[in-house]
N, C-alpha and C. Protein backbone atom coordinates (compact mmCIF):
# COMPACT_ATOMS: atom_id res chain seq x y z
N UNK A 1 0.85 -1.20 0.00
CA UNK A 1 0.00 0.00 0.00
C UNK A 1 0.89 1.25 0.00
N UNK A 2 0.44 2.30 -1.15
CA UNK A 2 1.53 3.78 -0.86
C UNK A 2 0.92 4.47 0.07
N UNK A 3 1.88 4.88 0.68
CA UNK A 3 1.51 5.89 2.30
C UNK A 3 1.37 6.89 1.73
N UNK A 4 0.83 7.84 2.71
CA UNK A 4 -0.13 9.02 2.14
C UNK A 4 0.87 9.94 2.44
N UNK A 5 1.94 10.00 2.75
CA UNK A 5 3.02 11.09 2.56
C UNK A 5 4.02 10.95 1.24
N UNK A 6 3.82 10.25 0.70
CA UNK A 6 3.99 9.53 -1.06
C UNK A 6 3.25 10.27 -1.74
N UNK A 7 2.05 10.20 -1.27
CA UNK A 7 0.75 10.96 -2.47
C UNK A 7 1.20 11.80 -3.11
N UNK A 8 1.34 12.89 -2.71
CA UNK A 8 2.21 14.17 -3.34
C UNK A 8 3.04 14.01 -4.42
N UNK A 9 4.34 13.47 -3.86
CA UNK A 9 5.20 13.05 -4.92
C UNK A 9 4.64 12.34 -6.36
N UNK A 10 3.72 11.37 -5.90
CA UNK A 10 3.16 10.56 -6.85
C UNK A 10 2.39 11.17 -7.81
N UNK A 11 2.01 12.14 -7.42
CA UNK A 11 1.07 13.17 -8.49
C UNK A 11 1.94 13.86 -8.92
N UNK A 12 2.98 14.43 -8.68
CA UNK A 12 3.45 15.12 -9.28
C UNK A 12 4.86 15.11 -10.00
N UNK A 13 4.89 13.88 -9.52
CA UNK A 13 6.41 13.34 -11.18
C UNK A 13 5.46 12.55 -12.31
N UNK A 14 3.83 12.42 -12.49
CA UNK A 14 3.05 11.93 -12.97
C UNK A 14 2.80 10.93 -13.46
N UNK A 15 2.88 9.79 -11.50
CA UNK A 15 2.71 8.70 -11.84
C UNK A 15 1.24 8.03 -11.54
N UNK A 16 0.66 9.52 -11.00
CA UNK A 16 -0.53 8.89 -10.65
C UNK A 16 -1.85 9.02 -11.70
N UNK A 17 -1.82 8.12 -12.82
CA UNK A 17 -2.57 8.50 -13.76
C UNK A 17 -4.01 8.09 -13.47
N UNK A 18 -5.24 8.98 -14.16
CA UNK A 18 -6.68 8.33 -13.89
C UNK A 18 -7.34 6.92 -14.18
N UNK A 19 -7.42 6.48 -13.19
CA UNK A 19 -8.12 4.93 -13.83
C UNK A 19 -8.72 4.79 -15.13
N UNK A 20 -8.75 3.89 -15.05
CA UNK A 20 -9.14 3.47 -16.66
C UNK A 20 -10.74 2.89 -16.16
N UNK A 21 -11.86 2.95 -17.52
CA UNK A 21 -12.86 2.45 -17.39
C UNK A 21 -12.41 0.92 -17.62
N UNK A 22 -13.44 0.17 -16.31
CA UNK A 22 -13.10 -1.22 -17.28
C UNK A 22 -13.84 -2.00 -18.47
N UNK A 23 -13.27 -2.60 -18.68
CA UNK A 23 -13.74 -3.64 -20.16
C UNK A 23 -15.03 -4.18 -19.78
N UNK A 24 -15.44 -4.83 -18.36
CA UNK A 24 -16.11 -5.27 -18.13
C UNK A 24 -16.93 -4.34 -17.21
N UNK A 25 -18.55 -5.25 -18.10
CA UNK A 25 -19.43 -4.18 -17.40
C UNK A 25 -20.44 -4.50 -16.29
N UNK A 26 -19.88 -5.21 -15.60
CA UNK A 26 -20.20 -5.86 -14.12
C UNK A 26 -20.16 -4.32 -13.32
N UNK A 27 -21.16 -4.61 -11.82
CA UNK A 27 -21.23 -4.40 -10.81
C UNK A 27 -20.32 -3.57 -10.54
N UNK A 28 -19.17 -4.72 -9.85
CA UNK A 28 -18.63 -4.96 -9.04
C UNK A 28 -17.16 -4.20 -9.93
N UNK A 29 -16.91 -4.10 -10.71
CA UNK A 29 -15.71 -3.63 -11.55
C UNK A 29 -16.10 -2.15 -11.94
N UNK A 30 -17.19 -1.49 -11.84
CA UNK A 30 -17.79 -0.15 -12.20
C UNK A 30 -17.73 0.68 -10.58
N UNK A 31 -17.95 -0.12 -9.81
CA UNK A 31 -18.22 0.28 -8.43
C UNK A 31 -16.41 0.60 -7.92
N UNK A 32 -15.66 -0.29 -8.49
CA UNK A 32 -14.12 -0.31 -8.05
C UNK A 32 -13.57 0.78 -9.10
N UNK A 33 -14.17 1.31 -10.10
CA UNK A 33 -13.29 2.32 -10.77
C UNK A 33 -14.00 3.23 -10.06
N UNK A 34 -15.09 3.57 -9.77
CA UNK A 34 -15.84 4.52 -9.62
C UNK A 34 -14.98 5.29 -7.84
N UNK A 35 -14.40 4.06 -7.49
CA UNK A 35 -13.93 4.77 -6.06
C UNK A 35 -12.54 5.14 -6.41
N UNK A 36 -11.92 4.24 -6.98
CA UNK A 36 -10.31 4.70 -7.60
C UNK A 36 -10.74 6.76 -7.92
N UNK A 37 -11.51 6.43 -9.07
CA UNK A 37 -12.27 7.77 -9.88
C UNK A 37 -11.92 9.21 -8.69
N UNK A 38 -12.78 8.42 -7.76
CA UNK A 38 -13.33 9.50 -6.51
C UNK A 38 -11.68 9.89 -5.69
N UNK A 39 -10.89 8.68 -5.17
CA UNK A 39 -10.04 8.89 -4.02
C UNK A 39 -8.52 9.74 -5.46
N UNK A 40 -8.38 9.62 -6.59
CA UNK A 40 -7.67 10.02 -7.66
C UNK A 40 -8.23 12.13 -7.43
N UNK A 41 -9.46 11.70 -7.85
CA UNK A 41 -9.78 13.32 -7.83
C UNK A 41 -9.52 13.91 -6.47
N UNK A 42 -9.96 13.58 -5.42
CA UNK A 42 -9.71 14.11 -4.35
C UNK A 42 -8.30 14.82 -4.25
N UNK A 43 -6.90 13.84 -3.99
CA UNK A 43 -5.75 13.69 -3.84
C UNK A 43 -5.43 14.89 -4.94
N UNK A 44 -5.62 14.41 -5.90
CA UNK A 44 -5.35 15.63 -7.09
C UNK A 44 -5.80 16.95 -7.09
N UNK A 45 -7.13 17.65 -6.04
CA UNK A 45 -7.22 18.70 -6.22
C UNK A 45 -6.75 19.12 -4.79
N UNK A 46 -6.75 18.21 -4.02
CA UNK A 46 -6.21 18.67 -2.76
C UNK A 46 -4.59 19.56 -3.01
N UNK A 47 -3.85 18.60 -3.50
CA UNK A 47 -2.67 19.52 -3.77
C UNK A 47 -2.62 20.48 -4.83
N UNK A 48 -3.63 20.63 -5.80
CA UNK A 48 -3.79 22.00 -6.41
C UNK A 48 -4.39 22.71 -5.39
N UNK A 49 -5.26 22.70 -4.48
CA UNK A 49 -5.93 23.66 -3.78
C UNK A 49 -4.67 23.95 -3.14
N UNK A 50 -3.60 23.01 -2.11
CA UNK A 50 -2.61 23.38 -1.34
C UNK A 50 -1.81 24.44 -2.20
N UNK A 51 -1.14 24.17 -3.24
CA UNK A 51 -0.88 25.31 -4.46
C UNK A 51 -0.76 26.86 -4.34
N UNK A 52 -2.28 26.64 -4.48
CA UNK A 52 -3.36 27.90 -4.56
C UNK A 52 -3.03 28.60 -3.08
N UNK A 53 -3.67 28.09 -2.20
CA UNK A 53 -3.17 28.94 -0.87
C UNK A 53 -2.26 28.96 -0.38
N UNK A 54 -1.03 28.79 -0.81
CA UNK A 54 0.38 29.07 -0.32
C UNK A 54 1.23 30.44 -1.04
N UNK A 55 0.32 30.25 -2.50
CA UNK A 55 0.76 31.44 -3.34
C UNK A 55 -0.21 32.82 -3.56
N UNK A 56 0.23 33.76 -4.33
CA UNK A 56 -0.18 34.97 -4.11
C UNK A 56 -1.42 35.23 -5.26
N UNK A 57 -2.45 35.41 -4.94
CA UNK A 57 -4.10 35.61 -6.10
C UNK A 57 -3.21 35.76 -7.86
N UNK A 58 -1.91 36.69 -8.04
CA UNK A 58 -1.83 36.96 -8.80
C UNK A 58 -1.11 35.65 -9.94
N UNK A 59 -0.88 34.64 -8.56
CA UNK A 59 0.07 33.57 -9.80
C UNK A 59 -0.88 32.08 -9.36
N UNK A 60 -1.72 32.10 -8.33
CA UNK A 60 -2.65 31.07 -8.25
C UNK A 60 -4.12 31.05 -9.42
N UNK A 61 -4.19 32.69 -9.94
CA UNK A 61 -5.50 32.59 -10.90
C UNK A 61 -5.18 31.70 -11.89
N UNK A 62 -4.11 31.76 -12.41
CA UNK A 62 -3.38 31.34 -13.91
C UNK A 62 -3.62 29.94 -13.85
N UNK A 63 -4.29 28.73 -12.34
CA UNK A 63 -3.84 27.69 -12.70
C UNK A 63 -5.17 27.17 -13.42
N UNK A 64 -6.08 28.21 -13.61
CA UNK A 64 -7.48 27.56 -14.11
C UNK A 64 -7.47 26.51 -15.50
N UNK A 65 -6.46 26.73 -16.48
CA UNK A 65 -5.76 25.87 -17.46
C UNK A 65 -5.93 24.52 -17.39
N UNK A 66 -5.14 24.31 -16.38
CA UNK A 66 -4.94 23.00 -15.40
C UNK A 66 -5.53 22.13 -14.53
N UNK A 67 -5.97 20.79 -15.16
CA UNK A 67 -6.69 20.11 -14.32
C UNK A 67 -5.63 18.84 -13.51
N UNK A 68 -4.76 18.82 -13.85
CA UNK A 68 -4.00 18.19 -12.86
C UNK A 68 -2.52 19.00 -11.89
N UNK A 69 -2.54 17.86 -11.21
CA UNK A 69 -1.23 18.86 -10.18
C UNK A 69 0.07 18.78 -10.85
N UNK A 70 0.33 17.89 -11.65
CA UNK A 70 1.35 17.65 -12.60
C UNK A 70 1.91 18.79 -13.19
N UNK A 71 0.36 19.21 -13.86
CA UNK A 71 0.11 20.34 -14.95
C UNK A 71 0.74 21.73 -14.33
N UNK A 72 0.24 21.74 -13.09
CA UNK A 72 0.70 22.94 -12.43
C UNK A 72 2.00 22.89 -11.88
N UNK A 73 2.29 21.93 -11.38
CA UNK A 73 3.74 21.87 -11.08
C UNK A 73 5.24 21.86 -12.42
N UNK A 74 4.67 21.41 -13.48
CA UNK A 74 5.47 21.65 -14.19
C UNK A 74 5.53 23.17 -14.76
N UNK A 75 4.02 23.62 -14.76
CA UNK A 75 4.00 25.05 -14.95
C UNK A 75 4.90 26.16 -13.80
N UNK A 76 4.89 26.00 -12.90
CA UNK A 76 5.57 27.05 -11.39
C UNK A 76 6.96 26.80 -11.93
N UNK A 77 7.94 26.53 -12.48
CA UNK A 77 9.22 26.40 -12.56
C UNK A 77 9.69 27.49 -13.63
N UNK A 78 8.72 27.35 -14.45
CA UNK A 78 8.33 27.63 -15.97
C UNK A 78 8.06 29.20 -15.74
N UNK A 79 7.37 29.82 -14.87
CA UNK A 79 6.74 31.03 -15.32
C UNK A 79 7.86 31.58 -13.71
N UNK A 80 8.41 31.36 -13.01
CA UNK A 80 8.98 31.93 -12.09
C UNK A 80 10.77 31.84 -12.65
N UNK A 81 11.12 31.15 -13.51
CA UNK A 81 12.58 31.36 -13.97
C UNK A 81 12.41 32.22 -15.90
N UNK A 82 11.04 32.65 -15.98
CA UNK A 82 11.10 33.54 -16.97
C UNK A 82 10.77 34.70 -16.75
N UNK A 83 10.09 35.07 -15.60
CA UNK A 83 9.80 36.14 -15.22
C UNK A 83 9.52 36.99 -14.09
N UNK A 84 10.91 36.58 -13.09
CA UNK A 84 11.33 36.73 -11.97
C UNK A 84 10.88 38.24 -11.63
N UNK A 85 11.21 39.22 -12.85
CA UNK A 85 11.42 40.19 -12.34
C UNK A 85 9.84 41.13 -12.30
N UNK A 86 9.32 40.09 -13.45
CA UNK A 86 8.17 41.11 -13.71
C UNK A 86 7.02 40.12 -11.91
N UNK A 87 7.61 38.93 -11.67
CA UNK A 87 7.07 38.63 -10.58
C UNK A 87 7.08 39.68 -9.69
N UNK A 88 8.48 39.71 -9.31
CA UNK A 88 8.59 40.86 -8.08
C UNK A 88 7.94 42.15 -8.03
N UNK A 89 7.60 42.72 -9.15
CA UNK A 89 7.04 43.32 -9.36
C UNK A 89 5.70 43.51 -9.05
N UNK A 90 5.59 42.34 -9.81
CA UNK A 90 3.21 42.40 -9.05
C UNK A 90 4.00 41.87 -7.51
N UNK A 91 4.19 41.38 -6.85
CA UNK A 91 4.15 41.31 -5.32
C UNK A 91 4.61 42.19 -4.79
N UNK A 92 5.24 43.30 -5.45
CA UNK A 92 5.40 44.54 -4.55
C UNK A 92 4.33 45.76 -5.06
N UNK A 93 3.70 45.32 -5.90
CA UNK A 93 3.00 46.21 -6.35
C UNK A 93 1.37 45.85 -5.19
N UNK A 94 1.27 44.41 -5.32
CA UNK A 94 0.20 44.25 -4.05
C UNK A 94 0.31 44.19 -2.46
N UNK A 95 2.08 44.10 -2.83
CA UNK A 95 2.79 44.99 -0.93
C UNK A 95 1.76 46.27 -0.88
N UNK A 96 2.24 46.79 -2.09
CA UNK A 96 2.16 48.94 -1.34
C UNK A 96 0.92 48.84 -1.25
N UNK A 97 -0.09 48.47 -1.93
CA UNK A 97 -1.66 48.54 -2.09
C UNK A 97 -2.47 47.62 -1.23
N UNK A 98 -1.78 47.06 -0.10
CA UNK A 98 -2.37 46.44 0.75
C UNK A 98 -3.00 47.03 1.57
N UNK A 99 -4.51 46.95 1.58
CA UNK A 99 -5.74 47.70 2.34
C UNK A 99 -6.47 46.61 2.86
N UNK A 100 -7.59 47.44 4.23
CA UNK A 100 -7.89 46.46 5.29
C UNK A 100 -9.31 46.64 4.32
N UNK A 101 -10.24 45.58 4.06
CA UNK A 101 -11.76 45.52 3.34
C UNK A 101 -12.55 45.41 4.28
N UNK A 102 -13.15 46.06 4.02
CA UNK A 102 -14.79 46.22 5.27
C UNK A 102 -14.65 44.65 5.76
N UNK A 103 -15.14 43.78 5.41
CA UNK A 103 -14.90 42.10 6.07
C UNK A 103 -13.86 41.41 6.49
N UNK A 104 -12.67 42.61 6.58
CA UNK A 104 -11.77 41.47 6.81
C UNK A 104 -11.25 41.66 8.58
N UNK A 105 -11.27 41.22 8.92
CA UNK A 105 -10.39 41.12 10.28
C UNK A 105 -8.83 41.66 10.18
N UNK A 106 -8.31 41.83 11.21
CA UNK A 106 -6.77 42.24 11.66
C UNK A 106 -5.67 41.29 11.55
N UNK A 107 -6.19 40.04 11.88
CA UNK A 107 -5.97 38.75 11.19
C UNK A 107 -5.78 38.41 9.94
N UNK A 108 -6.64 38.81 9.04
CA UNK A 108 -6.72 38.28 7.79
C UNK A 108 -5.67 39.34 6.88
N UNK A 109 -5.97 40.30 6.90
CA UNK A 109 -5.05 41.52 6.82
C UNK A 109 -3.93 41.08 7.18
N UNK A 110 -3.47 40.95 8.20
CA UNK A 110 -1.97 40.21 9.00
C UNK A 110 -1.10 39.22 7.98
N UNK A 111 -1.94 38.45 8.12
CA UNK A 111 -1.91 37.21 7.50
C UNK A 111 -1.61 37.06 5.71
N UNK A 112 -2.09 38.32 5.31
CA UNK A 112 -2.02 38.71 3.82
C UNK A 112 -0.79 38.93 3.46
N UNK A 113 -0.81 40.13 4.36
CA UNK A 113 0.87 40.95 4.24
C UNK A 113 2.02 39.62 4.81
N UNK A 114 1.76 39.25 5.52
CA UNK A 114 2.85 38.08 5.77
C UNK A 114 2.74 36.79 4.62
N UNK A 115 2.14 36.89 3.86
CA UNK A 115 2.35 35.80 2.76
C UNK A 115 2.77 36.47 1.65
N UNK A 116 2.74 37.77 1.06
CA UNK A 116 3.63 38.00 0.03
C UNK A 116 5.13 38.82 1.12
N UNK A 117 5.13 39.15 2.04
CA UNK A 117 6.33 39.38 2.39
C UNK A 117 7.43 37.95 1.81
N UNK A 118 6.72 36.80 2.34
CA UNK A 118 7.42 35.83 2.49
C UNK A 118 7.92 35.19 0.85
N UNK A 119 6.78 35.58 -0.03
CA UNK A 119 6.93 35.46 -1.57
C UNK A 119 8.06 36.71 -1.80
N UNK A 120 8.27 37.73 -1.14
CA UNK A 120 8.90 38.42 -1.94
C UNK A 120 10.64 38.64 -0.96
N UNK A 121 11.05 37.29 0.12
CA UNK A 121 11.69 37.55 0.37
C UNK A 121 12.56 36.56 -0.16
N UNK A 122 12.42 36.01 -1.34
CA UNK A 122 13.04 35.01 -2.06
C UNK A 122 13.54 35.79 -3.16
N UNK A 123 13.31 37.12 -3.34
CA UNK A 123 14.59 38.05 -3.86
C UNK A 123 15.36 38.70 -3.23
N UNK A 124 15.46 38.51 -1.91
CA UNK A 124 16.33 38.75 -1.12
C UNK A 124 18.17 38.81 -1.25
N UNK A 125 18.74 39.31 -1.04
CA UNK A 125 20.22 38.88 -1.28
C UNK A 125 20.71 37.85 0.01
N UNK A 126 21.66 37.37 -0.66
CA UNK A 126 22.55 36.47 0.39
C UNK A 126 23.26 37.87 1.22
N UNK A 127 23.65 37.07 2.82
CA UNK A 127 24.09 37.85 3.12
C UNK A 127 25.32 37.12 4.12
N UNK A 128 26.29 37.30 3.39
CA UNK A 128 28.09 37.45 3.87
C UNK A 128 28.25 37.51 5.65
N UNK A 129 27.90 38.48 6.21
CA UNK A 129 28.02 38.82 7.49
C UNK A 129 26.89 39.11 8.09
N UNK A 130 26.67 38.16 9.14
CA UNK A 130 25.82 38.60 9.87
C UNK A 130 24.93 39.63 10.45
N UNK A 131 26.05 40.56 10.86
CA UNK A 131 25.77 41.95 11.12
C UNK A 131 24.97 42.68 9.95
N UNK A 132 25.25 42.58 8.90
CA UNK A 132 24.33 42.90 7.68
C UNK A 132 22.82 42.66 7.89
N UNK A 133 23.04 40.67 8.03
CA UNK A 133 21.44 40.54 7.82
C UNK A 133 20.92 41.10 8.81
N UNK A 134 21.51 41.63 10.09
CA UNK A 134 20.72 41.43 11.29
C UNK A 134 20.08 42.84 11.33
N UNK A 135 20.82 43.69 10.63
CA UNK A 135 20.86 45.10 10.53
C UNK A 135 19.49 45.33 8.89
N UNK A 136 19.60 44.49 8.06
CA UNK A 136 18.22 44.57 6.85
C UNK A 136 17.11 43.59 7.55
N UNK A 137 16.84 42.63 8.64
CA UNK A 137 15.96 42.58 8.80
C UNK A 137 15.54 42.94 10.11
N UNK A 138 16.17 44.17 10.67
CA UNK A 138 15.62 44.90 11.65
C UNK A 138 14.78 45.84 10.61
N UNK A 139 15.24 46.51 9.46
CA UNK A 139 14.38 47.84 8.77
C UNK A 139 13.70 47.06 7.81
N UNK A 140 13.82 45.67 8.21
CA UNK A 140 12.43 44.62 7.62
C UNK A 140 11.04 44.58 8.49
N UNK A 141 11.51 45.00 9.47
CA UNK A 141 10.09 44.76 10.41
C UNK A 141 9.90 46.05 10.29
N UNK A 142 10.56 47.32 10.40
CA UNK A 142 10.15 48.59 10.51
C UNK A 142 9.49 49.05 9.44
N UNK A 143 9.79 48.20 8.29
CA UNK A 143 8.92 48.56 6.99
C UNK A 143 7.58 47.78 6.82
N UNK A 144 7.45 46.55 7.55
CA UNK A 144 6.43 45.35 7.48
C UNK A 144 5.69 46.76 8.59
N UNK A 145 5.66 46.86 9.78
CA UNK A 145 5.19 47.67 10.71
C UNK A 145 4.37 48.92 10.08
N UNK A 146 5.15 49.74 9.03
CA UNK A 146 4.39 50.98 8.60
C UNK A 146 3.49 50.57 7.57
N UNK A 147 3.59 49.36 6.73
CA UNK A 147 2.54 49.08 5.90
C UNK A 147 1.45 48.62 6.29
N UNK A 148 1.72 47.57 7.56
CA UNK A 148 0.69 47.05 8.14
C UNK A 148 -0.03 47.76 8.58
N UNK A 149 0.59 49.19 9.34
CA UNK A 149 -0.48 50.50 9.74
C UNK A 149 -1.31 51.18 9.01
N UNK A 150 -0.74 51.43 7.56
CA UNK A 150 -1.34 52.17 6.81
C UNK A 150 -2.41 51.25 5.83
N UNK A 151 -2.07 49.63 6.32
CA UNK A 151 -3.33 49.28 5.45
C UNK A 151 -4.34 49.34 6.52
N UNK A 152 -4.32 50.18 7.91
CA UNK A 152 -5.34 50.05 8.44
C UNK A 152 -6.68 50.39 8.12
N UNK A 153 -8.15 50.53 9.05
CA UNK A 153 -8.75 51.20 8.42
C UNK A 153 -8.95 52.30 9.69
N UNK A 154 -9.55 53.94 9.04
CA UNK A 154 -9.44 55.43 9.71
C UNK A 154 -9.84 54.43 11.02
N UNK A 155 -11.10 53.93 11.72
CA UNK A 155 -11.51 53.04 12.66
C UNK A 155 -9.95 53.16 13.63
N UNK A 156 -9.12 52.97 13.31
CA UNK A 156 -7.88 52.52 13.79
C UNK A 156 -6.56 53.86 13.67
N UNK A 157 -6.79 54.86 13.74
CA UNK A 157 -6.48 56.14 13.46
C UNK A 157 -5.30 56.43 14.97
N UNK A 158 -6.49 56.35 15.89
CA UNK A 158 -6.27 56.56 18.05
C UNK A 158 -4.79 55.55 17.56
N UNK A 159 -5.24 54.48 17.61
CA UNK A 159 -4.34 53.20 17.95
C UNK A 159 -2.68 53.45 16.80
N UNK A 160 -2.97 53.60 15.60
CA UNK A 160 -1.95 54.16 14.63
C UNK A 160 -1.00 54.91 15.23
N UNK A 161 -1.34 55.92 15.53
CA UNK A 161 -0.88 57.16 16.26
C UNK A 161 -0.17 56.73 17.25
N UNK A 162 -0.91 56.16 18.07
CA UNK A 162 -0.07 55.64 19.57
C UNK A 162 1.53 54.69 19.31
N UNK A 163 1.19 53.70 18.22
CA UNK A 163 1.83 53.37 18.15
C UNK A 163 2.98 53.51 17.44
N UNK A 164 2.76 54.47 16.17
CA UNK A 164 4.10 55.01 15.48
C UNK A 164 4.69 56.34 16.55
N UNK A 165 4.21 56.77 17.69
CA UNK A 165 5.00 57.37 18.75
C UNK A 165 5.65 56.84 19.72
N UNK A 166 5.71 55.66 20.12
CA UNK A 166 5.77 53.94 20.37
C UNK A 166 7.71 54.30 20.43
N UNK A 167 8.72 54.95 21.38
CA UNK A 167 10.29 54.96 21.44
C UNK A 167 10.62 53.64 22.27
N UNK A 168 11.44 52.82 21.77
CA UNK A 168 11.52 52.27 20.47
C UNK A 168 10.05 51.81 19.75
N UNK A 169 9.79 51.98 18.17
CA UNK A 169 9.01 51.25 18.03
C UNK A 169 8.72 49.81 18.68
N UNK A 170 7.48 49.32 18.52
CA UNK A 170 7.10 48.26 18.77
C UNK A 170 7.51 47.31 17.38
N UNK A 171 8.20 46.16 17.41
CA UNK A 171 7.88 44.57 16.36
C UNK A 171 6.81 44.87 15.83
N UNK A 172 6.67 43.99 14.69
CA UNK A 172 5.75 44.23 13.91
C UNK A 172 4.55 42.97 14.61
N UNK A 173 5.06 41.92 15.27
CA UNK A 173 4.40 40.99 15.90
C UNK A 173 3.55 41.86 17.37
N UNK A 174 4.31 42.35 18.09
CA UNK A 174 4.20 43.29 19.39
C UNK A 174 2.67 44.14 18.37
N UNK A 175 3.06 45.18 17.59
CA UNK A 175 1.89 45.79 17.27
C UNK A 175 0.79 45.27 16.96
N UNK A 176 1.05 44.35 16.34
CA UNK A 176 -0.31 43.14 15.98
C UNK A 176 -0.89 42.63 16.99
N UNK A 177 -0.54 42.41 18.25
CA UNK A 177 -1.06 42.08 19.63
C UNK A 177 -1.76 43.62 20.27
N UNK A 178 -1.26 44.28 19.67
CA UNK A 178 -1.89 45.44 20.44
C UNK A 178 -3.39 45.49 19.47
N UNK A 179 -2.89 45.38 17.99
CA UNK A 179 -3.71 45.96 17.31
C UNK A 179 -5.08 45.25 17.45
N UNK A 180 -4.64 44.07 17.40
CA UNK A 180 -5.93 42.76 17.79
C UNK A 180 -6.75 42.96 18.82
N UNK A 181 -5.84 43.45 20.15
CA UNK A 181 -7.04 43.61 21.23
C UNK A 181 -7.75 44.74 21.00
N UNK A 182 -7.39 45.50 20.20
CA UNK A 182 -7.91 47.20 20.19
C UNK A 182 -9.66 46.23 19.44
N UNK A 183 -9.26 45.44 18.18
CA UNK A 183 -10.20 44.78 17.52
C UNK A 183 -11.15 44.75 18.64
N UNK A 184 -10.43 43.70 19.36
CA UNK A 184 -11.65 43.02 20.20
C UNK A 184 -12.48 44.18 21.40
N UNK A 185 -11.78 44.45 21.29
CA UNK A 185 -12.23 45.78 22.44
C UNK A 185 -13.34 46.56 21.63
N UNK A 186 -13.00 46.92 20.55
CA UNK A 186 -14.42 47.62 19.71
C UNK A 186 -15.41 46.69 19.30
N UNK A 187 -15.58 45.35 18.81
CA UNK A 187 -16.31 44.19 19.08
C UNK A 187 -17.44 44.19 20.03
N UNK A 188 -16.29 44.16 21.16
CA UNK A 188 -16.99 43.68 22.82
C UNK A 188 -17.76 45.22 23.00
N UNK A 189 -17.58 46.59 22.57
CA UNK A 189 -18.28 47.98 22.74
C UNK A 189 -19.28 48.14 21.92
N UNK A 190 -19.83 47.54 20.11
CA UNK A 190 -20.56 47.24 19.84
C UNK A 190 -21.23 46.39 20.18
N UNK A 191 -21.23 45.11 20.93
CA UNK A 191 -21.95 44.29 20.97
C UNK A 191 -23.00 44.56 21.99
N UNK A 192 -22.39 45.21 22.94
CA UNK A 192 -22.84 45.87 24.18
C UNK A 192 -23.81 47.19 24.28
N UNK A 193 -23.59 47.99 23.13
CA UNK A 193 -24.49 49.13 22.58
C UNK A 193 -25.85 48.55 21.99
N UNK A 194 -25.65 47.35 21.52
CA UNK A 194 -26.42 46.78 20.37
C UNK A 194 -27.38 45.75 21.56
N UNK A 195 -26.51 45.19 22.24
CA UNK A 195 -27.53 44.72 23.07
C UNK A 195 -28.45 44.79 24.10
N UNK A 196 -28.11 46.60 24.66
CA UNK A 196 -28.83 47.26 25.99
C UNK A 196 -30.24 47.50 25.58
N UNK A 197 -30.55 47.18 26.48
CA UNK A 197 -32.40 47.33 26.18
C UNK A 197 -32.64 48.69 26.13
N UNK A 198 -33.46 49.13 25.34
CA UNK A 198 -34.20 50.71 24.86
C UNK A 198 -35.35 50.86 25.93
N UNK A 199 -35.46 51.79 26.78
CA UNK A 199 -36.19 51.99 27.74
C UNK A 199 -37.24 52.88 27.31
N UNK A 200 -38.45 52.20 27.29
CA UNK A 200 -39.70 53.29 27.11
C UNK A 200 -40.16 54.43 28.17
N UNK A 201 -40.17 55.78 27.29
CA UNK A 201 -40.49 56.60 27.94
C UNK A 201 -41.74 57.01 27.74
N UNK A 202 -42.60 57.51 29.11
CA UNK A 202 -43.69 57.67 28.91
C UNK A 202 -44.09 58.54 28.84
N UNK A 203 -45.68 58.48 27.88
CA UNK A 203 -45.81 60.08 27.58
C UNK A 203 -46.64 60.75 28.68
């Protein structure tokens, strides 16, 4: 039996091809492709879906082409060693334009900006001496920190403020703990407005 930490691999050096209908048109031989059919598709979109949410809207749309993981995996090699630069480009172009959307949480927002940071720190330079890196990814957080503020929304104006006056700044992790409870704190003040009973006055 192949173990399910195989799966992956197996789809994607493309050995895991779709069953075949069988010859025979029994029961019992329609019922056995029919599950092959099912546990094949599953496995196969599971790791296109995995794909998809690891990478950035702008290089996960493109895989609509593609109905296998094969397909896509041979494609990611293909479009990231021809066009590295125009990559970096859209991921810094959806760095600067990162805004908080009426639905999204502080979280999700968070969570955004930390997945193309992480796409776009693979153009990073090597770095020789320590002291270097330690010194570009200190004004790595100080730059992650002011974007993350400014994709705030006005809602978050008080809290902004406080914290870009903040000697030493705060981490970009540190502000996100602040920023979160501020969340919950306006949450817990609507919920509480919304739920006090309206007292009739009489005429």
């Amino acid at each position: 039996m192949r173990h399910r930490h195989d799966s992956a691999t197996w789809f994607l050096l493309g050995d895991a091809q779709l069953p075949h209908l069988p010859e025979n048109d029994d029961d019992n031989s329609y019922a056995k492709y029919q599950s092959q059919l099912e546990d094949w598709d599953s496995d196969n979109s599971k790791i296109i879906t995995w794909f998809a949410n690891t990478l950035v809207s702008s290089i996960n749309s493109l895989f609509t082409p593609f109905e296998t993981a094969k397909e896509v995996w041979n494609y990611l090699p293909e479009r990231h060693s021809s066009i590295n630069g125009s990559n970096e480009y859209q991921l810094g172009l959806e760095f600067l334009h990162l805004h908080f959307e009426p639905s999204e949480t502080i979280t999700d927002v968070y969570s955004k900006m930390f997945n193309l940071w992480n796409h776009l720190a693979q153009f990073e330079p090597t770095w020789t001496f320590s002291t270097n890196a330690a010194a570009f990814y200190a004004y790595w957080d100080r730059s992650l920190l002011c974007h993350f503020l400014m994709a705030l929304s006005p809602n978050y104006e008080h809290t902004r403020a406080s914290l870009l006056h903040c000697h030493p700044l705060l981490t970009i992790g540190q502000a996100f703990s602040e920023i979160r409870f501020e969340e919950t704190r306006k949450k817990t003040m609507a919920y509480h407005q919304h739920s006090q009973p309206v007292l009739a006055i009489p005429s």
